[in-house]
Structures are given as structure tokens and as C-alpha cells.
N, C-alpha and C. Protein backbone atom coordinates (compact mmCIF):
# COMPACT_ATOMS: atom_id res chain seq x y z
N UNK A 1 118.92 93.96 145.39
CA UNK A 1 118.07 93.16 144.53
C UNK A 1 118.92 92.58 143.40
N UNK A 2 118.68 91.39 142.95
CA UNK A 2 119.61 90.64 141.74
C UNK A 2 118.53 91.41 140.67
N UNK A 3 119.76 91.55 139.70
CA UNK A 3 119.50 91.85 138.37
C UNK A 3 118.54 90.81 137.51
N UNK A 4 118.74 90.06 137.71
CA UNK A 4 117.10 89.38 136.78
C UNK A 4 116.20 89.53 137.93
N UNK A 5 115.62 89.51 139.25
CA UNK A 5 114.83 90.32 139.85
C UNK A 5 114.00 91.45 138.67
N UNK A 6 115.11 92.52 139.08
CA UNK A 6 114.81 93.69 138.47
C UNK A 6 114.21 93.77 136.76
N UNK A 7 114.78 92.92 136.30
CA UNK A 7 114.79 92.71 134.89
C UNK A 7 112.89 92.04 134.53
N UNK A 8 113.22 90.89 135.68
CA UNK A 8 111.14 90.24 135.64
C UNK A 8 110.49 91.34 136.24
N UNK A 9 111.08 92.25 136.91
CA UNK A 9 110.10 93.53 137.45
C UNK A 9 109.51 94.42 136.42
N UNK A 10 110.71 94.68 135.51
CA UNK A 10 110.48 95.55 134.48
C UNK A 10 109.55 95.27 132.98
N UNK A 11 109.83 93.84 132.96
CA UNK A 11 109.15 92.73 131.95
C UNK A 11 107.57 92.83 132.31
N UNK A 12 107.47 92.53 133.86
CA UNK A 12 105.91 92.12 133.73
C UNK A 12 105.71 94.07 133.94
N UNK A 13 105.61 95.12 134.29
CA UNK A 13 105.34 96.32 133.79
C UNK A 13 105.21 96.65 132.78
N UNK A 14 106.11 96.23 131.66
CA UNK A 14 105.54 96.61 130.29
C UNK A 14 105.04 95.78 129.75
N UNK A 15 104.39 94.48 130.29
CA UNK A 15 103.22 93.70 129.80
C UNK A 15 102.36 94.31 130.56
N UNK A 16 102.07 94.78 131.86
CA UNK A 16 100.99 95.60 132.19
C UNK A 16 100.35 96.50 131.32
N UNK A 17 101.47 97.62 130.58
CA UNK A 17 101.21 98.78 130.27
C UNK A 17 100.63 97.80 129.00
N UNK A 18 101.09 97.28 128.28
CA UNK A 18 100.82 97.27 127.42
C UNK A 18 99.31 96.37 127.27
N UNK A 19 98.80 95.81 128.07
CA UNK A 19 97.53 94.80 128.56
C UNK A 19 96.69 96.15 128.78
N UNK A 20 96.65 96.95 129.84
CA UNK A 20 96.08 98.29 130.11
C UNK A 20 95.33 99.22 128.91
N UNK A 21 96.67 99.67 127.53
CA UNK A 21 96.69 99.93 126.09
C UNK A 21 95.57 99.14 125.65
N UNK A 22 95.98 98.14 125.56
CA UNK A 22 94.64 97.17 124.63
C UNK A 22 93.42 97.28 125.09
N UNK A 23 93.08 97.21 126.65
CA UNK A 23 91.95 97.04 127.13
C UNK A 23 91.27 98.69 126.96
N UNK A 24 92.40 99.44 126.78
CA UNK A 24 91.29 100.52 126.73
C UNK A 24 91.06 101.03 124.97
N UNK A 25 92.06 100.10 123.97
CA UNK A 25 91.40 100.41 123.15
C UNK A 25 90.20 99.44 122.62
N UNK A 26 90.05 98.10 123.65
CA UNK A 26 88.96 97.17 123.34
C UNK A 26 88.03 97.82 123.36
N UNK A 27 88.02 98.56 124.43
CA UNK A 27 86.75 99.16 125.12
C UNK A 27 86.50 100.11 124.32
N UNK A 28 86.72 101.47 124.04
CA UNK A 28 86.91 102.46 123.26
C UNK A 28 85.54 101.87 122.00
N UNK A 29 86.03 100.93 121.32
CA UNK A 29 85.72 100.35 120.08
C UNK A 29 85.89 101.44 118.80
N UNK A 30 87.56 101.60 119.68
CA UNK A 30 88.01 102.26 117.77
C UNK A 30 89.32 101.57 118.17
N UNK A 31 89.61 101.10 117.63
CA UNK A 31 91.02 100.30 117.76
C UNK A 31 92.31 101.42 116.56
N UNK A 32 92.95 102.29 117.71
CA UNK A 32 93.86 102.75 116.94
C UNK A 32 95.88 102.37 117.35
N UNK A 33 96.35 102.43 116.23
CA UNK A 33 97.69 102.25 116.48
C UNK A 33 98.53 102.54 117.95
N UNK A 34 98.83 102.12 118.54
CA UNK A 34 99.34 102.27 119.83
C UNK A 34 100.84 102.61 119.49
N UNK A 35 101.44 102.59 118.36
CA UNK A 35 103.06 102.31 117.98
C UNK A 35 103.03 103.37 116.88
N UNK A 36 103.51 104.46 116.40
CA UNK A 36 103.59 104.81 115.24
C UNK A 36 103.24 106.68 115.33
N UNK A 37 102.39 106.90 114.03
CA UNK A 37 102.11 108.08 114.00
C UNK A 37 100.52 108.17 114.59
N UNK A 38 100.79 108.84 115.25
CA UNK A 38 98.82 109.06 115.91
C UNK A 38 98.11 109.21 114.77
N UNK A 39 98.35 110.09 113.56
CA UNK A 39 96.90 110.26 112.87
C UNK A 39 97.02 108.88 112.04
N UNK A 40 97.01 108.05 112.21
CA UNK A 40 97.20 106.77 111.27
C UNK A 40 95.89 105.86 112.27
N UNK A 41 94.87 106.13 112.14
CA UNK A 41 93.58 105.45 112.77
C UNK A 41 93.69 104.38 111.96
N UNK A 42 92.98 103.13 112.74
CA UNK A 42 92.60 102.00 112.37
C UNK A 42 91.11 101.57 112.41
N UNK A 43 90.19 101.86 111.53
CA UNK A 43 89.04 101.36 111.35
C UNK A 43 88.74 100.44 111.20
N UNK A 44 88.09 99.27 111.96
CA UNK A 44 87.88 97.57 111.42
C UNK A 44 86.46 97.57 111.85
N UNK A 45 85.56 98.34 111.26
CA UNK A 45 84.20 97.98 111.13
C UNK A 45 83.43 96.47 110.71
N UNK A 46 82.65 95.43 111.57
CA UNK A 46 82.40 94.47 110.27
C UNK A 46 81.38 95.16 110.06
N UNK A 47 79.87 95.79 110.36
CA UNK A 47 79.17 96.10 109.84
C UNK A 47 79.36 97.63 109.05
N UNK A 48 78.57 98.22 108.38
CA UNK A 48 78.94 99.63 107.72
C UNK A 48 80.13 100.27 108.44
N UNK A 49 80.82 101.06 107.14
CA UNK A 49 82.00 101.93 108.00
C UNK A 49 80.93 102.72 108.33
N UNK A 50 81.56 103.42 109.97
CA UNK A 50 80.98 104.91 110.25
C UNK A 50 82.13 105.87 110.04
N UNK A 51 81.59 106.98 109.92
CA UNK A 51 82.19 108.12 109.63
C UNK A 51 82.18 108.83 111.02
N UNK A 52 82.97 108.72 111.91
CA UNK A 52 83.05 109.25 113.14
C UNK A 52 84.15 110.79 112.75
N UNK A 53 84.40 111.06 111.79
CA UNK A 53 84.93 112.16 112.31
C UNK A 53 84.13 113.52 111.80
N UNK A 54 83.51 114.81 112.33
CA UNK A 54 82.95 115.45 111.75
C UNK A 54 83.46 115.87 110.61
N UNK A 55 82.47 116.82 110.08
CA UNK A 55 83.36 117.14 108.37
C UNK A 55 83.82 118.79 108.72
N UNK A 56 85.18 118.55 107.83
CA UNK A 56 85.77 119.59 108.39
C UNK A 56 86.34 120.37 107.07
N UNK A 57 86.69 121.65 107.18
CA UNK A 57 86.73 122.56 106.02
C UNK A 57 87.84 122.20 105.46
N UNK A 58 88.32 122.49 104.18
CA UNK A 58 89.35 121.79 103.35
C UNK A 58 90.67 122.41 103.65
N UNK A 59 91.50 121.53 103.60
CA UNK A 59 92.93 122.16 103.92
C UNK A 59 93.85 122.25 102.88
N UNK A 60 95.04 122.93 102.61
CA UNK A 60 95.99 123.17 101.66
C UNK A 60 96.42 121.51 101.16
N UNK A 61 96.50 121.39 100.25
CA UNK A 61 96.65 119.87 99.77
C UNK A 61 98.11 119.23 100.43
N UNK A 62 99.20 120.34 100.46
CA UNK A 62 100.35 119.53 100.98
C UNK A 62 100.37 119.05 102.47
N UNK A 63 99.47 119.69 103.34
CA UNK A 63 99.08 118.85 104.31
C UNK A 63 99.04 117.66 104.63
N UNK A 64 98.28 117.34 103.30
CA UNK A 64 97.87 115.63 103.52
C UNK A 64 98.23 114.76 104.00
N UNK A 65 99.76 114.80 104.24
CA UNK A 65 100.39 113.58 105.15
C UNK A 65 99.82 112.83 106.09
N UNK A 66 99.33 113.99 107.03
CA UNK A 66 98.87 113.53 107.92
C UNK A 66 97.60 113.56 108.32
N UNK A 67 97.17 113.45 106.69
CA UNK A 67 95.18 112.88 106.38
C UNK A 67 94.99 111.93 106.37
N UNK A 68 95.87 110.88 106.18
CA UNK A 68 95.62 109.62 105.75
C UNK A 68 95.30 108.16 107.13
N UNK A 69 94.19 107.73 107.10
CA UNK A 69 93.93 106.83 108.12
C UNK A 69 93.55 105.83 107.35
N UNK A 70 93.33 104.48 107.82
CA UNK A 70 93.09 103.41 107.24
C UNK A 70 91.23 102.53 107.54
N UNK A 71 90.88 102.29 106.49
CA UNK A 71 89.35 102.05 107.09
C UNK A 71 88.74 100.91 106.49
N UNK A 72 87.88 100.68 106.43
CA UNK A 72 86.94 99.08 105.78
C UNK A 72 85.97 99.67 105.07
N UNK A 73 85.86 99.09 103.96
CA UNK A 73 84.73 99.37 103.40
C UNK A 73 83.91 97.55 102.58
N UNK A 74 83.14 97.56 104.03
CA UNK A 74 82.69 96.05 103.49
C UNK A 74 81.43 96.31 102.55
N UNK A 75 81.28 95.14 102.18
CA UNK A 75 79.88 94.48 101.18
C UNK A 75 79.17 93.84 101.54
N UNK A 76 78.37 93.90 101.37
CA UNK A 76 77.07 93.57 102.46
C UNK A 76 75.68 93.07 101.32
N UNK A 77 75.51 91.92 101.43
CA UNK A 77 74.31 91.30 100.57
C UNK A 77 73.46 90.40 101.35
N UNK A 78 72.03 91.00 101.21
CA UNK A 78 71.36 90.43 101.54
C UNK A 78 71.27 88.74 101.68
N UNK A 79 70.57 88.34 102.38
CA UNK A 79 70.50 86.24 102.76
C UNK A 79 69.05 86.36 102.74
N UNK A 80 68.85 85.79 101.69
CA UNK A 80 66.84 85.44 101.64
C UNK A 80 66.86 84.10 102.86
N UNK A 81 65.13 84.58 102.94
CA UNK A 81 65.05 82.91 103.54
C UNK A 81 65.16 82.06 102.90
N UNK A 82 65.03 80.56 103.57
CA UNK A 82 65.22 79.95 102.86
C UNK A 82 64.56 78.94 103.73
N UNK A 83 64.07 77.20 102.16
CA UNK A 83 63.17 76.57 103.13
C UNK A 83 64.11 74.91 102.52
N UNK A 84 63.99 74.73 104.20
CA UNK A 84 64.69 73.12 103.80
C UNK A 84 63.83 72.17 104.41
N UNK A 85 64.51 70.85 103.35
CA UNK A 85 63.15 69.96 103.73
C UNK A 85 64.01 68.56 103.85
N UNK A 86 63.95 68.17 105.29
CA UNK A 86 64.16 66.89 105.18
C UNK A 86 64.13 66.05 105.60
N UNK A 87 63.60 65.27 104.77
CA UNK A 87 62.14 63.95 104.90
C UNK A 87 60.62 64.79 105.42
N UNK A 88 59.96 64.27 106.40
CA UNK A 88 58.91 64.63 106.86
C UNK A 88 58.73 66.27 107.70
N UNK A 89 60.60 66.57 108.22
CA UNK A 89 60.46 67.48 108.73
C UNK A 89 61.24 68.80 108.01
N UNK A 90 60.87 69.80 108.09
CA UNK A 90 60.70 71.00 107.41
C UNK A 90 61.75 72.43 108.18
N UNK A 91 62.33 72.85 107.72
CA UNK A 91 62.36 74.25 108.31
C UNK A 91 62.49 75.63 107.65
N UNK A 92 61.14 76.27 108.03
CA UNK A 92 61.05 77.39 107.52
C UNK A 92 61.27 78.60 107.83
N UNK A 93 61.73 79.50 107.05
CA UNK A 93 61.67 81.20 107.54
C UNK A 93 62.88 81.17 108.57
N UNK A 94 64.28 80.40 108.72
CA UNK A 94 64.98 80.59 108.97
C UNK A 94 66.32 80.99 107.37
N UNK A 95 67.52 81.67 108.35
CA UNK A 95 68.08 82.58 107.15
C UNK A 95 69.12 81.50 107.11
N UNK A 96 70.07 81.75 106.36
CA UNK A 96 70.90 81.09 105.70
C UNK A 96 72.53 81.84 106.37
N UNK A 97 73.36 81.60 107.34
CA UNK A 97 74.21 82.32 107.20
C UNK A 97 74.98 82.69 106.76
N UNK A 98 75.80 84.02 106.95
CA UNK A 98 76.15 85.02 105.27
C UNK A 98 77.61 84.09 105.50
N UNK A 99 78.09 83.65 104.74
CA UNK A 99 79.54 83.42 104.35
C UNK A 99 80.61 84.20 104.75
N UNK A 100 81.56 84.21 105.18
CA UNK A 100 82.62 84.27 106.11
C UNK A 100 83.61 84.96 104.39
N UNK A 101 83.16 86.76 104.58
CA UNK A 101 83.98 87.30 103.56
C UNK A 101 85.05 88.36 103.90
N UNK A 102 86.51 88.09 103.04
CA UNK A 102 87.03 89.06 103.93
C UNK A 102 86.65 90.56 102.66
N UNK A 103 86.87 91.47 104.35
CA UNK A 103 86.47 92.69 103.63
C UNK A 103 87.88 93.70 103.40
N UNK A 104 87.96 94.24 102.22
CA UNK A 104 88.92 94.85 102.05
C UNK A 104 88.83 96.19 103.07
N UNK A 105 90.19 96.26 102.66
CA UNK A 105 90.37 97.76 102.99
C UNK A 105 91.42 98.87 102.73
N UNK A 106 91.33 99.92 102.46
CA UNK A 106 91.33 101.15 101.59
C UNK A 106 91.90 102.04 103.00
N UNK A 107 92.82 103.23 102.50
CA UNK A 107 93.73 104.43 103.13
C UNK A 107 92.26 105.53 103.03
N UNK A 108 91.84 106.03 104.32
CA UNK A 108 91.20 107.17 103.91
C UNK A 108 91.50 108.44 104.02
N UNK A 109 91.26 109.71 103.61
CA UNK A 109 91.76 110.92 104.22
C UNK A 109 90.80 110.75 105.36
N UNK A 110 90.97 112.00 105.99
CA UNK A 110 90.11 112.62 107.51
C UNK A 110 89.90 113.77 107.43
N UNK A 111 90.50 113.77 105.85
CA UNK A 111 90.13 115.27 105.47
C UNK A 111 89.10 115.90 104.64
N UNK A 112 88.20 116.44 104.28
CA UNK A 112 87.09 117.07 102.91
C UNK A 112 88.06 117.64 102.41
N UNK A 113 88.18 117.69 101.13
CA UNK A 113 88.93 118.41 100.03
C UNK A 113 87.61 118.99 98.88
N UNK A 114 88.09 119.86 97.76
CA UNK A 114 87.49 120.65 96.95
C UNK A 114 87.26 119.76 95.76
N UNK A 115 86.61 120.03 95.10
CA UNK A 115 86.61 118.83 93.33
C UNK A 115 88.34 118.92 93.25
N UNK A 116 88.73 120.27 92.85
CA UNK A 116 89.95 120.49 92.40
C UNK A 116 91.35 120.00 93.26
N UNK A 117 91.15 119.51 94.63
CA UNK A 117 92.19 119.53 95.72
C UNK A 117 92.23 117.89 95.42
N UNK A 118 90.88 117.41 95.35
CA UNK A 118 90.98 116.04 95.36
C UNK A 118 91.53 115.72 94.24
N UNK A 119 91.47 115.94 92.67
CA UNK A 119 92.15 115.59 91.33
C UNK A 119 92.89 115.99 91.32
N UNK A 120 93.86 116.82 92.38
CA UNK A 120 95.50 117.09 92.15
C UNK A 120 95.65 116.43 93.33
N UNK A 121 95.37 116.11 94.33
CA UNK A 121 95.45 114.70 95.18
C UNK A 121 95.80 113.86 94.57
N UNK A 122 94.92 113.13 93.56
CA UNK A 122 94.50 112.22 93.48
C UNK A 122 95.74 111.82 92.28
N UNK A 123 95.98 112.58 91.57
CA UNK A 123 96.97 112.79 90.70
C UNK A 123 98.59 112.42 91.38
N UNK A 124 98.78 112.96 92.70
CA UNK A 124 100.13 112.98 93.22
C UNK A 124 100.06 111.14 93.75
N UNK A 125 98.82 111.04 94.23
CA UNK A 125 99.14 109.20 94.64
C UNK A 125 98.97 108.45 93.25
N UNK A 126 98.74 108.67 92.33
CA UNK A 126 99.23 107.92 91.08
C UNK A 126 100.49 107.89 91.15
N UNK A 127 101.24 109.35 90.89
CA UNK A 127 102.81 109.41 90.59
C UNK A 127 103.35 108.18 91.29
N UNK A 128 102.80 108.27 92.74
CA UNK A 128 103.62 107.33 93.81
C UNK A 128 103.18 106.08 93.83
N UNK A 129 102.30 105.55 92.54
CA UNK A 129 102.32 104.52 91.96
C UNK A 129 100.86 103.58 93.11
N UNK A 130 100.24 104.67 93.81
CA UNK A 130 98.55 104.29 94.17
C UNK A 130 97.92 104.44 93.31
N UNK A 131 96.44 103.83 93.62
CA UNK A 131 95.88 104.35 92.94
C UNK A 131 94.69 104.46 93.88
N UNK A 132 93.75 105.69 93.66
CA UNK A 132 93.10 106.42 94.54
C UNK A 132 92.04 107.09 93.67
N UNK A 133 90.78 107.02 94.20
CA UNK A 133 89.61 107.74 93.88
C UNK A 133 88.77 108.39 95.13
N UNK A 134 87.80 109.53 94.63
CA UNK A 134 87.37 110.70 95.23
C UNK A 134 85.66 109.83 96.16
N UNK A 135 85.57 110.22 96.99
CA UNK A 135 83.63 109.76 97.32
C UNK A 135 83.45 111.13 97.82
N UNK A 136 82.28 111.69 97.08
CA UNK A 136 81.55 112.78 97.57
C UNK A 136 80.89 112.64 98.84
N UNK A 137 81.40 113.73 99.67
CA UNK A 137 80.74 114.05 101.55
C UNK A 137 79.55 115.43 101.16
N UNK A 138 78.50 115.48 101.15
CA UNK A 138 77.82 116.49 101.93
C UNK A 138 78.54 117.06 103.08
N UNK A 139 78.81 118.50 102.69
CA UNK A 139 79.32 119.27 104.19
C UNK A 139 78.42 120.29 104.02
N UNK A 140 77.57 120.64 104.55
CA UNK A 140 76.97 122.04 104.58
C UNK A 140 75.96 122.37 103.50
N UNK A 141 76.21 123.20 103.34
CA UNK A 141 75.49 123.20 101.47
C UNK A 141 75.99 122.79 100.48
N UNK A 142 77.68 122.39 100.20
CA UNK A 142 78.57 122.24 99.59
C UNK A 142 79.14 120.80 99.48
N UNK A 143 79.43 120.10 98.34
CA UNK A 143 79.71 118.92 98.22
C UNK A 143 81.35 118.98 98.17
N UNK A 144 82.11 117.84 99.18
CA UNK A 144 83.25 117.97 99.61
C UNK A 144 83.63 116.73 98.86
N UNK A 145 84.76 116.17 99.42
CA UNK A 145 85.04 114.66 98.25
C UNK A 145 86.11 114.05 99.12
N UNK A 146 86.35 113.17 99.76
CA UNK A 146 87.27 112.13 100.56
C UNK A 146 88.04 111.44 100.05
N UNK A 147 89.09 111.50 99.92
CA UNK A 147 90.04 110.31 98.94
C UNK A 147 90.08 109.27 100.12
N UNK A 148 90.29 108.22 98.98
CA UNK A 148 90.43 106.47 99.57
C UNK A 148 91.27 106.06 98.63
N UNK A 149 92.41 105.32 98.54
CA UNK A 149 93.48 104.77 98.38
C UNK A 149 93.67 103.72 98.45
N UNK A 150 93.81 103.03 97.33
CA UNK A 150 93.89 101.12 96.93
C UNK A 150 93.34 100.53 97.99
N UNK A 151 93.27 98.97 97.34
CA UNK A 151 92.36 97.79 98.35
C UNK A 151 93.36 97.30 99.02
N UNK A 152 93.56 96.52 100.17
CA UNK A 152 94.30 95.86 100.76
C UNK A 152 93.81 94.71 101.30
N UNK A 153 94.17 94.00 101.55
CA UNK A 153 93.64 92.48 101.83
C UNK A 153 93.51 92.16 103.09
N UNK A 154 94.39 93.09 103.90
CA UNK A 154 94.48 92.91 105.37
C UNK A 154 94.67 94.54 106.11
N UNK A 155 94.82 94.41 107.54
CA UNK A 155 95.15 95.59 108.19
C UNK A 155 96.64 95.57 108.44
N UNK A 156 97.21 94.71 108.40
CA UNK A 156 98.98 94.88 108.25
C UNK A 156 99.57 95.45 107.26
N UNK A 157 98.31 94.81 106.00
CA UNK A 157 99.03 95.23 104.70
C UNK A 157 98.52 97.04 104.56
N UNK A 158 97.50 97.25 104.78
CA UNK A 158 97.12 98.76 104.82
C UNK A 158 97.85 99.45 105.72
N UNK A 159 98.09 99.46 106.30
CA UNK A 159 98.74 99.86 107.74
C UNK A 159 100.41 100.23 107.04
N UNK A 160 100.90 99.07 106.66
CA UNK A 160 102.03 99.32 106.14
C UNK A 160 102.41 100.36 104.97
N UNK A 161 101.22 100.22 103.90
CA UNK A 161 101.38 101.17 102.77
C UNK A 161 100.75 102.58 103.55
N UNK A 162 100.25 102.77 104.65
CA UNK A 162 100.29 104.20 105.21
C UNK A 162 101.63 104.95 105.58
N UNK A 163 102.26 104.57 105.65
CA UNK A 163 102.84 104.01 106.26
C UNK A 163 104.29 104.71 105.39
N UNK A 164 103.85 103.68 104.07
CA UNK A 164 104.89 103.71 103.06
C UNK A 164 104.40 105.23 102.25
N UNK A 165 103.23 105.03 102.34
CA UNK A 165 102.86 106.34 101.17
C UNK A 165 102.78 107.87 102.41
N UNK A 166 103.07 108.07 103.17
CA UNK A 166 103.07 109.37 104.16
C UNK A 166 104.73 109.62 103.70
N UNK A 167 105.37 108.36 104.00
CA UNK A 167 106.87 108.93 103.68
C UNK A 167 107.51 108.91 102.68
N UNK A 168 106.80 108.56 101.37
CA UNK A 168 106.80 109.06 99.98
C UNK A 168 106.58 109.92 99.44
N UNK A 169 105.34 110.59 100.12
CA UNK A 169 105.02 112.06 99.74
C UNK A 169 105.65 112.80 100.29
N UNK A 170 105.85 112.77 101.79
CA UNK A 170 106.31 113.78 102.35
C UNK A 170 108.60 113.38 101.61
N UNK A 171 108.10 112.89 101.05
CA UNK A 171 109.97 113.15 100.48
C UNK A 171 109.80 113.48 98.45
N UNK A 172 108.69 113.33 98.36
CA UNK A 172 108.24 114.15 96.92
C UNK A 172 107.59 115.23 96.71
N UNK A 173 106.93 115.55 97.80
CA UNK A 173 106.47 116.49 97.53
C UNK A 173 106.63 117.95 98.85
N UNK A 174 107.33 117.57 100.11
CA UNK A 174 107.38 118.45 101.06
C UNK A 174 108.67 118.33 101.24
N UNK A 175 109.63 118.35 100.62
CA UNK A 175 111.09 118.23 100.75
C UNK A 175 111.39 119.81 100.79
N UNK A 176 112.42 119.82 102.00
CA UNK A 176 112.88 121.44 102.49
C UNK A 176 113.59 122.14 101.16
């Protein structure tokens, strides 16, 4: 067999594999990183984020590295009806469609943390020059708290500061 043969053999296989990858994370409808660190999920909700992962008991804070996933947290405002009129003919009780907004998005843990786990959390992604606040989870009888981590404008750009901030901490704060 000639070597570019072999070479278009090998080309269209890893466009297979990689066509295969996509289609099953189309399908799936969680679109996660195919390249990288597995716990680095990609959430691109347009309607409400869901919270697909159960809630889970709190872990030692230096863990965290590999808490951090990336998610959407859109805004969502109501569209009254609305009535237009023009000339003789009328249309009513149709909506107005919502405007074409982009929705940010924010680093989440995957983890529940304690009041106290989350404000010394929350404290270490300042140092590293984030900035990050707590949302209270109901777990049980007990109120847990989720850190989320700056806005981002896009999923490249979030993606990347996961990215950047896993291997910041883990060289400030988990160094052998």
C-alpha cells in the first residue's frame, strides 16, 4: 500500500472517531469536553440551568480541583403580549420575540461545601485573583452552599479559566 493511501486511511478514521464523539455527545444533551480533564463538564443550558448532579456530602476543601465544571446561568424575562395595529388590520394576543441575549457563564463546583468550607474557598479564588460567591443547595435537612466563579462571555473563555484556575490552585495550594 502507498503511504498517502495509508495516511487518507488514517485521516478519515479519526474524523470518524471523532464525528461518532460528537454525535453521541449531541445526543446525550450534556455536551462535555471530549479533550482535557473529565471533571471539567460543559453546561450550555438555554433554558434554566439544571442541576443534574445529585447533592453530595462535603469534601475536604483541598480537593477542589477537581470540583470545578463550567455552567450557564441565564436570565430570563418575561414578553407581555402585545397588540399591533396596522391600518384596518390588527394583531392580537400574539408575543413579541425575546431578543437574542447572550447568557453568561460562571465555573461551578459539583461539590456541596459547609458555610465555613465555602468562605475559605471562596477566599483562596480571590488570592488567585477570581472572584467567586457561595448559592445555598438544600441537601437533606442541612443547607449546603455551591461556589460559582466569575462571568464569562463565552464557553472558550470559561473553559479556559478552568482550566487556568485548577492549575493555579493545584500549584498554590497542593504543592508536594
Amino acid at each position: 500500500m502507498k503511504r498517502s493511501t495509508v495516511l487518507r486511511l488514517r485521516v478519515t478514521q479519526f474524523a470518524g472517531i471523532v464525528a461518532i464523539l460528537a454525535s453521541i455527545t449531541w445526543l446525550t444533551d450534556r455536551p462535555r469536553r471530549l479533550v482535557g480533564h473529565p471533571e471539567t463538564i460543559l453546561r450550555a443550558a438555554v433554558g434554566p440551568a439544571r442541576d443534574t448532579a445529585a447533592p453530595q456530602r462535603p469534601t475536604p476543601i483541598d480537593a477542589v480541583s477537581s470540583g470545578i465544571g463550567t455552567s450557564v446561568q441565564p436570565v430570563e424575562a418575561p414578553y407581555p403580549s402585545t397588540h399591533y395595529s396596522t391600518g384596518d388590520r390588527s394583531v392580537r394576543g400574539q408575543t413579541t420575540k425575546p431578543p437574542k441575549k447572550r447568557t453568561p457563564y460562571h465555573l461551578q463546583s459539583n461539590r456541596l461545601y459547609t458555610m465555613e468550607q465555602a468562605k475559605s474557598l471562596i477566599e483562596r479564588f480571590r488570592t488567585l485573583g477570581y472572584t467567586a460567591h457561595q448559592t445555598p443547595v438544600q441537601s437533606g435537612d442541612e443547607t449546603m452552599y455551591r461556589i460559582e466563579v466569575g462571568t464569562f462571555k463565552n464557553v472558550r473563555e470559561a473553559d479556559d479559566a478552568a482550566d487556568d484556575l485548577e492549575s493555579r490552585y493545584n500549584s498554590a495550594f497542593n504543592s508536594p
